[in-house]
Protein backbone atom coordinates (compact mmCIF):
# COMPACT_ATOMS: atom_id res chain seq x y z
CA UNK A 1 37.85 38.29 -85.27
CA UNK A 2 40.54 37.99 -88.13
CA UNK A 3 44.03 38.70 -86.90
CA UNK A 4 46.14 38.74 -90.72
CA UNK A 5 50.11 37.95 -90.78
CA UNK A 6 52.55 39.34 -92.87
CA UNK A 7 55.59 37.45 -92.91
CA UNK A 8 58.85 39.62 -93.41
CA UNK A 9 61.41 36.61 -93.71
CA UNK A 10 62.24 37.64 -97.44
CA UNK A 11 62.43 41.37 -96.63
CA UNK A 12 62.40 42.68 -93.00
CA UNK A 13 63.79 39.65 -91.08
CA UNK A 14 66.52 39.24 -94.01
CA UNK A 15 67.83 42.87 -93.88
CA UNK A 16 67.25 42.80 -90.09
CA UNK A 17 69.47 40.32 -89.43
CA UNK A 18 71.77 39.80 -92.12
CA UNK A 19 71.99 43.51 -93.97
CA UNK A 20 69.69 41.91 -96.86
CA UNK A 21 72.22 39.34 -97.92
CA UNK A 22 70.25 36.72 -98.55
CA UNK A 23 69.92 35.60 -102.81
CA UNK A 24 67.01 34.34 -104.32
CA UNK A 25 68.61 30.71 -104.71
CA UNK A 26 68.48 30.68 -101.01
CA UNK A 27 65.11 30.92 -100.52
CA UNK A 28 63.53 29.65 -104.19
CA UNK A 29 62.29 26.48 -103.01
CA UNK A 30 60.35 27.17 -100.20
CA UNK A 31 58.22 29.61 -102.10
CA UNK A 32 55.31 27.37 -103.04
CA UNK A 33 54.91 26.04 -99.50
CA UNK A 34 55.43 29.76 -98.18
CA UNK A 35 52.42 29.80 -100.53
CA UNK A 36 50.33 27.29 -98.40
CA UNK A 37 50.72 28.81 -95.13
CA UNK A 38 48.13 31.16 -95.11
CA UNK A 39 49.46 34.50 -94.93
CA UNK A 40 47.80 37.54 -95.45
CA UNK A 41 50.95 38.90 -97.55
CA UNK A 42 54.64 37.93 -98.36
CA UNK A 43 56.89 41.52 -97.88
CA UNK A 44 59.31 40.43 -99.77
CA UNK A 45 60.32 43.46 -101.83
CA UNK A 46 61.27 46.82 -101.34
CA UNK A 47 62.86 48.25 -98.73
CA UNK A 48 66.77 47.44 -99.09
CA UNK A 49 66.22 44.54 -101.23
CA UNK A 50 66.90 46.27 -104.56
CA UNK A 51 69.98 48.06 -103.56
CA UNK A 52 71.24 44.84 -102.44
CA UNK A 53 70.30 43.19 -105.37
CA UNK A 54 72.11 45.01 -107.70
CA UNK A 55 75.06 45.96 -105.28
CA UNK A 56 75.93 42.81 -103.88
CA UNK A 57 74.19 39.98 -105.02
CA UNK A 58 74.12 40.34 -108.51
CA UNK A 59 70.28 39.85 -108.91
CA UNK A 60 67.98 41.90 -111.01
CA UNK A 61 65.68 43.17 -108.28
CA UNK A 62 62.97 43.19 -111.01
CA UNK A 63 63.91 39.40 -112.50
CA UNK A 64 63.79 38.63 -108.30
CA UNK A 65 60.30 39.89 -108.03
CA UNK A 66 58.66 37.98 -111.17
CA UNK A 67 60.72 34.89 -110.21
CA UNK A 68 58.68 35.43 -106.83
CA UNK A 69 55.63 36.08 -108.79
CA UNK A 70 56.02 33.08 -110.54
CA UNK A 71 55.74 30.37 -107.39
CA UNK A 72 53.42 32.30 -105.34
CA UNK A 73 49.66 31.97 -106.74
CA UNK A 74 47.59 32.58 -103.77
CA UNK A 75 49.00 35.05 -101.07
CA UNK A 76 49.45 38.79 -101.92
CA UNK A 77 52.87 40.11 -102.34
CA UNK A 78 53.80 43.14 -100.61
CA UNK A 79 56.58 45.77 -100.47
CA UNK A 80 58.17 48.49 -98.67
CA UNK A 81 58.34 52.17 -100.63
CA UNK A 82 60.01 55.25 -99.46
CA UNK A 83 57.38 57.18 -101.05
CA UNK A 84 59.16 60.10 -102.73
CA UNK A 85 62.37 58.48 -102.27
CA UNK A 86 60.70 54.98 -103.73
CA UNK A 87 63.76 53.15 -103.14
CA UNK A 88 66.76 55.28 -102.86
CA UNK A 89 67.68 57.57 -100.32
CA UNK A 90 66.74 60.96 -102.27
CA UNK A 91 63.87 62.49 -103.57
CA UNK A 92 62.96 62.09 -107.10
CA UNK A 93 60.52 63.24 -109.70
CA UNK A 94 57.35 62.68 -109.62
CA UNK A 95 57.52 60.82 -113.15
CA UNK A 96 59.54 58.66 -111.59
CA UNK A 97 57.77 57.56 -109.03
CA UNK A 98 54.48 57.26 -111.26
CA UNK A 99 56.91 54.65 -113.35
CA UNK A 100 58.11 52.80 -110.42
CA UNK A 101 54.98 52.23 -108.88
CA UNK A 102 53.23 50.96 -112.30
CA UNK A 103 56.03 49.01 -113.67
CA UNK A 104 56.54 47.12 -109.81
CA UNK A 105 52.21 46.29 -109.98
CA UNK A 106 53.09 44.97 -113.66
CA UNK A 107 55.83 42.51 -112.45
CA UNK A 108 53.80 41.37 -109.77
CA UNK A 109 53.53 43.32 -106.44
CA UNK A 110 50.11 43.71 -104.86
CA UNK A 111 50.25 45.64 -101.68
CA UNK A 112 52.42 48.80 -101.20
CA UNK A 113 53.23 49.68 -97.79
CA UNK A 114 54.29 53.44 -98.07
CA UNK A 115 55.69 55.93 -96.03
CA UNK A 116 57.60 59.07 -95.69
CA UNK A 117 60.51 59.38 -92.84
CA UNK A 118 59.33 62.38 -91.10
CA UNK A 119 55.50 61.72 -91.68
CA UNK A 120 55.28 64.22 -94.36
CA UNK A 121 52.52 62.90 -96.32
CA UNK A 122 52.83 65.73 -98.93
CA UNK A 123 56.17 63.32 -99.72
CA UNK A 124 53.48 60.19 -100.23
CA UNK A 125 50.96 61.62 -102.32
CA UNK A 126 51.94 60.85 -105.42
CA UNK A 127 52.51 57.17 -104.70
CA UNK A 128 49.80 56.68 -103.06
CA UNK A 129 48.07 57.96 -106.15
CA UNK A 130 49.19 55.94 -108.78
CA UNK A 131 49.08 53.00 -106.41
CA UNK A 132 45.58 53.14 -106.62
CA UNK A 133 45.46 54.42 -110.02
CA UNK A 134 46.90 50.90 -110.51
CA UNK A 135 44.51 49.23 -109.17
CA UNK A 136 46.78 47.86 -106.16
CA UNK A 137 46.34 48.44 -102.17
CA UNK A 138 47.67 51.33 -101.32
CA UNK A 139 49.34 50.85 -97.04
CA UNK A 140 50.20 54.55 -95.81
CA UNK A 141 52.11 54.38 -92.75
CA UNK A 142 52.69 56.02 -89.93
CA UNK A 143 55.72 56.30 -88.61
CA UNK A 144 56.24 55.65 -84.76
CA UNK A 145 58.80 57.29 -82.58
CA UNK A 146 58.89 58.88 -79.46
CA UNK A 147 60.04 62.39 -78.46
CA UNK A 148 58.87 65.72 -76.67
CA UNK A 149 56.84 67.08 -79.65
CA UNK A 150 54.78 63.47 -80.35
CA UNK A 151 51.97 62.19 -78.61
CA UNK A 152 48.53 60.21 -79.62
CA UNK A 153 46.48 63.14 -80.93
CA UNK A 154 49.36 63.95 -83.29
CA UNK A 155 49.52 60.08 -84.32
CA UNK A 156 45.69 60.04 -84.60
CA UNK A 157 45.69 62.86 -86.99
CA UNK A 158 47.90 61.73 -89.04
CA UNK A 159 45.50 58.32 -89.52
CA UNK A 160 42.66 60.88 -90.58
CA UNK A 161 45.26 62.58 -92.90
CA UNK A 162 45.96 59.23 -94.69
CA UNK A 163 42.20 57.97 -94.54
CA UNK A 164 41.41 61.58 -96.27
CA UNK A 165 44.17 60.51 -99.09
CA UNK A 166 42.32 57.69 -99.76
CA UNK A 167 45.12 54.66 -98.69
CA UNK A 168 43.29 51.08 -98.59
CA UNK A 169 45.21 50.55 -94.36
CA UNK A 170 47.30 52.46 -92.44
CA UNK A 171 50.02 51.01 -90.69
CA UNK A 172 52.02 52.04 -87.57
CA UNK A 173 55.70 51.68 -88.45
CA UNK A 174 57.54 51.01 -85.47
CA UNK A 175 61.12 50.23 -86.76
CA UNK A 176 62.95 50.38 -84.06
CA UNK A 177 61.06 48.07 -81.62
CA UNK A 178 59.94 50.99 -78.95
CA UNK A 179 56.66 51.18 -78.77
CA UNK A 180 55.37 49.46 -75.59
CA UNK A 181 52.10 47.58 -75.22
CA UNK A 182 50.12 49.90 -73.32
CA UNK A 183 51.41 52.45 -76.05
CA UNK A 184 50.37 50.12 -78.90
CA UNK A 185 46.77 49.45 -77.08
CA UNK A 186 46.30 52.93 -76.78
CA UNK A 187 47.19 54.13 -80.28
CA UNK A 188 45.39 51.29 -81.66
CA UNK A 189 42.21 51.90 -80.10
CA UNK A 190 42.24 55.76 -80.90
CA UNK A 191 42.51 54.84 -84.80
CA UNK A 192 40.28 52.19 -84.53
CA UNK A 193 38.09 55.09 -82.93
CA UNK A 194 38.91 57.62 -85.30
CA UNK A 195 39.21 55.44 -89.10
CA UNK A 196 37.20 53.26 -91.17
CA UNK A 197 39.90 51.62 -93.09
CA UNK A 198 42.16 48.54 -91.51
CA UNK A 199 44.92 49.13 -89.26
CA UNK A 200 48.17 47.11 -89.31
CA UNK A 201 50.95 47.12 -86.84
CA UNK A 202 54.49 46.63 -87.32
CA UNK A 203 57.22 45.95 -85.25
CA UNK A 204 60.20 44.94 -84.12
CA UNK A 205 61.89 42.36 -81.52
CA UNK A 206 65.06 44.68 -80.88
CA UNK A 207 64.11 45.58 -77.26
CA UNK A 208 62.33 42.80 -76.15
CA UNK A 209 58.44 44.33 -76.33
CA UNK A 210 57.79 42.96 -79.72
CA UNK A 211 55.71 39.83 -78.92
CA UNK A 212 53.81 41.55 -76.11
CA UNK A 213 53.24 44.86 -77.65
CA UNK A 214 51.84 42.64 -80.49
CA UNK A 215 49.65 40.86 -78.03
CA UNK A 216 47.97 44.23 -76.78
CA UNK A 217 47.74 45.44 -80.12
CA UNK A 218 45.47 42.41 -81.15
CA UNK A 219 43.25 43.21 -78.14
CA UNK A 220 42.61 46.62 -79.25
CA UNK A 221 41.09 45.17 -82.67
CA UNK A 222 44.57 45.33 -85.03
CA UNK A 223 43.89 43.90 -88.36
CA UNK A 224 47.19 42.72 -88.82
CA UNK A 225 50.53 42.26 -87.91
CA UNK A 226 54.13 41.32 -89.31
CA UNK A 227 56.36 38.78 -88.02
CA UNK A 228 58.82 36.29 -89.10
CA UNK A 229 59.29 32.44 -89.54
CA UNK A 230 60.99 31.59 -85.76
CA UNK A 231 64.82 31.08 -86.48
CA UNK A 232 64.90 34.01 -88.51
CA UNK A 233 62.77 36.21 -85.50
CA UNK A 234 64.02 37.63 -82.71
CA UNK A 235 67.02 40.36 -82.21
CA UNK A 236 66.32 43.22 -84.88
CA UNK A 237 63.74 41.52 -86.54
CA UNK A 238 60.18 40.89 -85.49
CA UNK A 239 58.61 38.18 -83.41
CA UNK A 240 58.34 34.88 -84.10
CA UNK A 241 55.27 33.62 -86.12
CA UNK A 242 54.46 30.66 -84.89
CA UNK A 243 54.61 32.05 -81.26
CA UNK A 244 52.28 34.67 -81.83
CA UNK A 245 49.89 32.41 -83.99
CA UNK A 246 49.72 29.93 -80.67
CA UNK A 247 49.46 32.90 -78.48
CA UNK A 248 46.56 34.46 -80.58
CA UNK A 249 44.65 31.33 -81.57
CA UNK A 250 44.49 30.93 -77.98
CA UNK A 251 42.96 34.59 -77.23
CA UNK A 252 40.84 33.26 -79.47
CA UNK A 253 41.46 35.07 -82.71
CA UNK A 254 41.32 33.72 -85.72
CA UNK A 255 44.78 33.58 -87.94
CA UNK A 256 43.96 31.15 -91.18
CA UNK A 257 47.66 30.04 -90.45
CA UNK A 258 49.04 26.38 -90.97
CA UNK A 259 51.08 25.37 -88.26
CA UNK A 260 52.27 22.36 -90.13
CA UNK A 261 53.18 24.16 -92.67
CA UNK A 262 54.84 26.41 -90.47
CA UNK A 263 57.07 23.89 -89.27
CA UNK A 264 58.31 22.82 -92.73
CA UNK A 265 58.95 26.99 -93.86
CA UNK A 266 60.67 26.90 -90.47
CA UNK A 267 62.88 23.44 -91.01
CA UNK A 268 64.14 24.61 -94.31
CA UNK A 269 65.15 28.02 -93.02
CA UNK A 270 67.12 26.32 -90.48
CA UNK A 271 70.35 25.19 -92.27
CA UNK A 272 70.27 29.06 -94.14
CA UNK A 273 70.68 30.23 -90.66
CA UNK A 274 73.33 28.24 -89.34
CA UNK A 275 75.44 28.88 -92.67
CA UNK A 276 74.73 32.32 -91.92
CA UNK A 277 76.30 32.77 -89.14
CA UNK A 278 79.12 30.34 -89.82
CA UNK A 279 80.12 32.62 -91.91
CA UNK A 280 79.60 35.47 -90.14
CA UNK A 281 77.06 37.27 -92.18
CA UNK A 282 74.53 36.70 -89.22
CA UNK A 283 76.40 38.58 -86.28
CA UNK A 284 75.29 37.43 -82.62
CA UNK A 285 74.68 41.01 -81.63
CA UNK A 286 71.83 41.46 -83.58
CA UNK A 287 70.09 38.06 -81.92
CA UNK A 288 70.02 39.57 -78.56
CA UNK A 289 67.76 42.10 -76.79
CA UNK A 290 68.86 45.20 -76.31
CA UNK A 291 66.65 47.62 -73.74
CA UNK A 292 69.26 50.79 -74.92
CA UNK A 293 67.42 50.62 -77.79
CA UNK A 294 64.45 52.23 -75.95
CA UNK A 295 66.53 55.53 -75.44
CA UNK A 296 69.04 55.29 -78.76
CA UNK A 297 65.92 54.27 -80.91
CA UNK A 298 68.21 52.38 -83.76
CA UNK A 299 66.34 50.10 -85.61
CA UNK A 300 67.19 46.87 -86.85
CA UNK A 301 68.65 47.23 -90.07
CA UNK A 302 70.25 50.40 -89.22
CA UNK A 303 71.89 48.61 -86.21
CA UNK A 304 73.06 45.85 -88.17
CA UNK A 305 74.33 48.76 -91.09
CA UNK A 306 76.24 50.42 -87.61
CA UNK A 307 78.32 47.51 -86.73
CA UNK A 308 78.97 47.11 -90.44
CA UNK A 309 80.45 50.34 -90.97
CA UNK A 310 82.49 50.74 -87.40
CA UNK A 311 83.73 46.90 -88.09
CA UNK A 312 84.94 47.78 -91.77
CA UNK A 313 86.87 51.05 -90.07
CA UNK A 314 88.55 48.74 -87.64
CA UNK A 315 86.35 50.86 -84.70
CA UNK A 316 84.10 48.55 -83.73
CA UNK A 317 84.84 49.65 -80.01
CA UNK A 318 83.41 52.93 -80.43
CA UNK A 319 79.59 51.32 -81.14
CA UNK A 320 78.32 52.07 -77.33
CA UNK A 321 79.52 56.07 -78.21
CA UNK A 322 78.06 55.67 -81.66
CA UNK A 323 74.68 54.71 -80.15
CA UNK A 324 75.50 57.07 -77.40
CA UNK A 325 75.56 60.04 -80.32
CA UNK A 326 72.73 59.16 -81.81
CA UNK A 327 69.59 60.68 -80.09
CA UNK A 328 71.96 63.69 -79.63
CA UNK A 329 72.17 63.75 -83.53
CA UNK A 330 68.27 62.83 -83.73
CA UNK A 331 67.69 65.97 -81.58
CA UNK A 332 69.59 68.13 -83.11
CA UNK A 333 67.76 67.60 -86.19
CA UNK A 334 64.16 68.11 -85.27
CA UNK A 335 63.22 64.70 -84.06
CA UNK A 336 63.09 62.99 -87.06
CA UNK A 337 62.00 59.20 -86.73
CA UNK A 338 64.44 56.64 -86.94
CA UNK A 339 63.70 54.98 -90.42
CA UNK A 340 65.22 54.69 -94.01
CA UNK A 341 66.93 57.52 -95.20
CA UNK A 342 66.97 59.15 -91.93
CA UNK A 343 67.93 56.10 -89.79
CA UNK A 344 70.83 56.42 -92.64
CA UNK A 345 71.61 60.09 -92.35
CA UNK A 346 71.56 60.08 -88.59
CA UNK A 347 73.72 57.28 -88.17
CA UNK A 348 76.90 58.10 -90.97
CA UNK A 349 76.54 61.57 -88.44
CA UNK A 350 76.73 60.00 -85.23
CA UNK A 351 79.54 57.53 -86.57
CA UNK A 352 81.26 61.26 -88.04
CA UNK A 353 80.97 62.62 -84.87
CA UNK A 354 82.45 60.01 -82.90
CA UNK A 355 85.35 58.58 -85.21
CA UNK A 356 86.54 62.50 -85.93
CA UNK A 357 86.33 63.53 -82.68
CA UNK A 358 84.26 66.65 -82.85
CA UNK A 359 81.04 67.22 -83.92
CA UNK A 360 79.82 67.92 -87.32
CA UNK A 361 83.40 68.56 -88.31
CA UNK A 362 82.18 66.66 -91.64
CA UNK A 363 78.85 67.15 -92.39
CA UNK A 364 77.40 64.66 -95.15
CA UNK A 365 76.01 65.76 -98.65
CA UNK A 366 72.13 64.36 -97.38
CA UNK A 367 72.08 66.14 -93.54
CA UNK A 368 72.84 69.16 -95.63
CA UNK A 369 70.15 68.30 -98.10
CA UNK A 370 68.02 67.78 -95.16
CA UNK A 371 68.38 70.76 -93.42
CA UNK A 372 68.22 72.59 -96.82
CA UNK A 373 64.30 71.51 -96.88
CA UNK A 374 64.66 68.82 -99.74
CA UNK A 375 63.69 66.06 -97.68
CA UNK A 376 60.54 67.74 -95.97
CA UNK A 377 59.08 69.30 -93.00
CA UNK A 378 61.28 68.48 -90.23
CA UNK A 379 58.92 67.26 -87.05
CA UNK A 380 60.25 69.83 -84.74
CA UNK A 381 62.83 72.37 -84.79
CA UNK A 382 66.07 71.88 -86.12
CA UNK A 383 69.38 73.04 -83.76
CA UNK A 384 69.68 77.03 -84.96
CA UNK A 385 73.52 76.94 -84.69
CA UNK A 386 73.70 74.13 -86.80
CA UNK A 387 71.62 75.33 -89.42
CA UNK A 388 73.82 78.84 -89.40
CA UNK A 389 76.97 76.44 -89.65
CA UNK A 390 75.74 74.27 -92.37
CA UNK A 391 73.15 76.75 -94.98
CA UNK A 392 74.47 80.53 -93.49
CA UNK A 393 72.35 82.65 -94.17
CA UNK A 394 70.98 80.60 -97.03
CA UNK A 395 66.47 79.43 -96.76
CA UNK A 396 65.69 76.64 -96.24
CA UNK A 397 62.98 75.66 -99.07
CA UNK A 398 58.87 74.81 -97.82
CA UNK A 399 57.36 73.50 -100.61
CA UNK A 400 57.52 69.60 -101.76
CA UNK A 401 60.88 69.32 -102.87
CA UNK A 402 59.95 67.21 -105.89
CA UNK A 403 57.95 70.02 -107.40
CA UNK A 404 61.41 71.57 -108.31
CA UNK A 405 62.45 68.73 -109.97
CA UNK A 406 62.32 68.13 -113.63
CA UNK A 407 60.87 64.52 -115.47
CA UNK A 408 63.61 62.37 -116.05
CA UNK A 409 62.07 59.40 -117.41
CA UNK A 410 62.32 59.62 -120.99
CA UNK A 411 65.49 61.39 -121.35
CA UNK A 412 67.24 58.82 -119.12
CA UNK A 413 65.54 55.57 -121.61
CA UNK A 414 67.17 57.74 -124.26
CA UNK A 415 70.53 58.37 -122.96
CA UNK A 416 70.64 54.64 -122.15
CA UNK A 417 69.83 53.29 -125.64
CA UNK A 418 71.50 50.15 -126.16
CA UNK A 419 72.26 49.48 -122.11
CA UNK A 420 68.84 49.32 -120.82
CA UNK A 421 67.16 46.37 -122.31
CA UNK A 422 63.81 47.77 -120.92
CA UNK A 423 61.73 50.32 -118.63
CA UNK A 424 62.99 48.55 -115.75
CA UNK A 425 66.87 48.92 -116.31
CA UNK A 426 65.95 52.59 -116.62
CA UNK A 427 64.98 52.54 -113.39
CA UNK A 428 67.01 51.11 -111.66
CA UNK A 429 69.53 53.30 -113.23
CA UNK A 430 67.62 56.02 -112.24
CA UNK A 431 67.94 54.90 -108.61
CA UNK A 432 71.43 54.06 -108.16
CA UNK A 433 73.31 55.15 -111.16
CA UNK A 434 76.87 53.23 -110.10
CA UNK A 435 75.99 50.24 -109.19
CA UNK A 436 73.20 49.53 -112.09
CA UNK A 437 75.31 50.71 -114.73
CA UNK A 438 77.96 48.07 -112.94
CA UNK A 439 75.59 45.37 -113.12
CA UNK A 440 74.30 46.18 -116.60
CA UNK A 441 78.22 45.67 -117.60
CA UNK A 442 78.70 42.58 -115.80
CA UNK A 443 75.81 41.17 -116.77
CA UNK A 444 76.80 41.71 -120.86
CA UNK A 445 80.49 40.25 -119.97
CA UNK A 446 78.29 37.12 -118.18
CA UNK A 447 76.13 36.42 -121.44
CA UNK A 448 79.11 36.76 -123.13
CA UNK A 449 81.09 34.69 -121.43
CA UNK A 450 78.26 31.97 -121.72
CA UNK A 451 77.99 32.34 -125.62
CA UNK A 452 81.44 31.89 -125.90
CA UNK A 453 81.83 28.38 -123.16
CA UNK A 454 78.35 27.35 -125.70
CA UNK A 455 80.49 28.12 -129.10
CA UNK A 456 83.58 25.50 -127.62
CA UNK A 457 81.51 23.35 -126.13
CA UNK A 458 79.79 22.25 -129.62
């Protein structure tokens, strides 16, 4: 039996660990021998990535993905999409979406691993769609969390429900490390039982379970499963890959991995790591293992995001009540899983809620959007004081929110006539307004600036 890998160090791993600060000079030349290792896929896209991109390490997420493109020949690419969200934290129109998803299979990506935060799949549809319209793989994902109203006929259900929509794999999204072997065996098994189509697994490290609830998932017949390069594994991000390749080669499952090969992707990631955390973009806390995470369900990169905030407000003390907060937040809402926006939304609460000292005495713009429906069904019930405090006497909507919404496509590429220099810049605008139209500036003054050093330098 096949066992693939997905290695997350460009994506996952990166914004794991170090909030997605890593720039594509970092990581450039080991690309080609990334190439050789014999991955299944590369996620190296999606996700945070783009935000970051454009916010901090002024990279053209899109430029980033071609220059990717461009060294790896042989092993799919793969990326992380919010479905209706794509790759904000909103939902947008279903033109948009359509765009995104064609324009990111022209520049290079292959598989799209998509999902919806509170496993509305109404929310997915639409990428899904075009994702095969584009003749791409199309990954619908289900994502994993625990509470009082999920169990494994819900989970199995919503495996048929994706299978029915015609995704290429499903994949269990377990972002915030929980899910324990037996757990994974079980689950596993009942899809295997219950689908035709592949089933991936993905995890994380941030309790401790990862490696062996990766283990149990292999011996209920998993087609694949993510993990990253070994000094960039571990903590928040997902088990090591060369551990789990010796561990499964010798269960006797077949990997197609390199372990030479490994060793040199490993070396060279080495020295990244240890500047990393000289300089204090790689924080300790995130390396460890952390079994509170099996009750506070934070996963990685919203952990990492967590300390970021309560360290920039001076509060850093206050993370154990932030954590604390939390599941009393996640409950409060309906049980929503733990994963981009909501990981987001839940967490600016719980940090609300602790540094003002009373809770939801601020209530941010997206919880309200939340609760107002635009987001989707919530899983379970949502707290009815709440609700009266934040819409009155106000309905929440039912239908899929992006219905309501307008095309924005074409008006946008007009508007920015002379700014965007193609479909792509429109995008990207589209997603995060600010920043993009920030980066569109700086990157004129930078070409100009070069003109001009070119002009005295002849």
């Amino acid at each position: 039996m096949k066992l693939n890998f997905t290695e997350t160090v460009l994506r996952d791993a990166n914004q794991s660990l170090i909030a997605t600060r890593m720039p594509f000079s970092d990581f450039e030349g080991i690309l080609e021998t990334l190439d050789k290792a014999g991955y299944y896929s590369l996620e190296c896209w999606g996700g945070a990535t783009f935000d970051s991109c454009l916010r901090y390490l002024n990279e053209d997420p899109w430029e980033r993905l071609r220059k990717i493109k461009a060294k790896v020949k042989n092993t799919k690419l793969q990326m992380l999409l919010r479905g209706q969200n794509i790759l904000g934290y909103k939902h947008y129109p279903d033109d948009v979406v359509r765009k995104f998803v064609a324009h990111s299979v022209q520049n290079g990506m292959d598989i799209f691993r998509i999902f919806d935060a509170l496993n509305d799949f109404r929310n997915i549809d639409v990428a899904v769609d075009e994702t095969l319209k584009q003749g791409a793989h199309a990954q619908g994902c289900i994502c994993y969390t625990t509470s009082p109203i999920h169990n494994l006929e819900k989970y199995a259900a919503m495996g048929k429900q994706l299978e029915e929509m015609g995704v290429n794999s499903v994949c269990i999204k377990d972002m915030a490390g929980i899910m324990g072997p037996q757990e994974a065996y079980d689950l596993i098994k009942t899809l295997k039982e219950t689908i035709k189509v592949p089933v991936f697994l993905h995890t994380h490290s941030t309790t401790g379970l990862g490696p062996i609830t990766c283990m149990k998932a292999a011996e209920a017949g998993c087609d694949g499963i993510d993990t990253a390069i070994s000094c960039f594994s571990g903590g928040t991000a997902q088990p090591a890959t060369e551990t789990l390749n010796y561990a499964m080669v010798q269960m006797g499952l077949e990997t197609g991995l390199n372990e030479k090969v490994l060793k040199d992707i490993n070396d060279f990631f080495k020295p990244l790591k240890t500047e990393y955390i000289s300089s204090g973009l790689l924080d300790a806390f995130v390396m460890g293992t952390e079994t509170d995470a099996l009750v506070y369900q934070v996963p990685g990169g919203m952990l990492s995001n967590l300390i970021a905030q309560l360290k920039a407000q001076n509060s850093i003390d206050k993370l154990d009540e932030v954590l604390a907060e939390t599941p009393k937040v996640r409950k409060d809402l309906g049980y929503p899983p733990l994963v981009t926006p909501m990981s987001q939304m839940v967490g600016v609460q719980a940090v609300a809620n602790v540094l003002l000292g009373e809770r939801y005495k601020s209530v941010s713009n997206e919880v309200k959007s939340y609760l107002k429906g635009e987001y989707g069904r919530a899983p379970g019930e949502i707290d009815a004081e709440l609700m009266k405090k934040v819409l009155g006497d106000e309905k929440p909507i039912t239908t899929r929110f992006a219905e309501t919404l307008e095309p924005v496509f074409e008006k946008t590429k007009e508007e920015l006539k002379g700014i965007a220099k193609n479909d792509e810049d429109v995008l990207s605008y589209i997603l995060f307004p600010t920043i993009a139209e920030k980066y569109f500036r700086d990157r004129e003054e930078s070409k100009a600036m070069k003109v001009t050093y070119s002009i005295i330098k002849k």
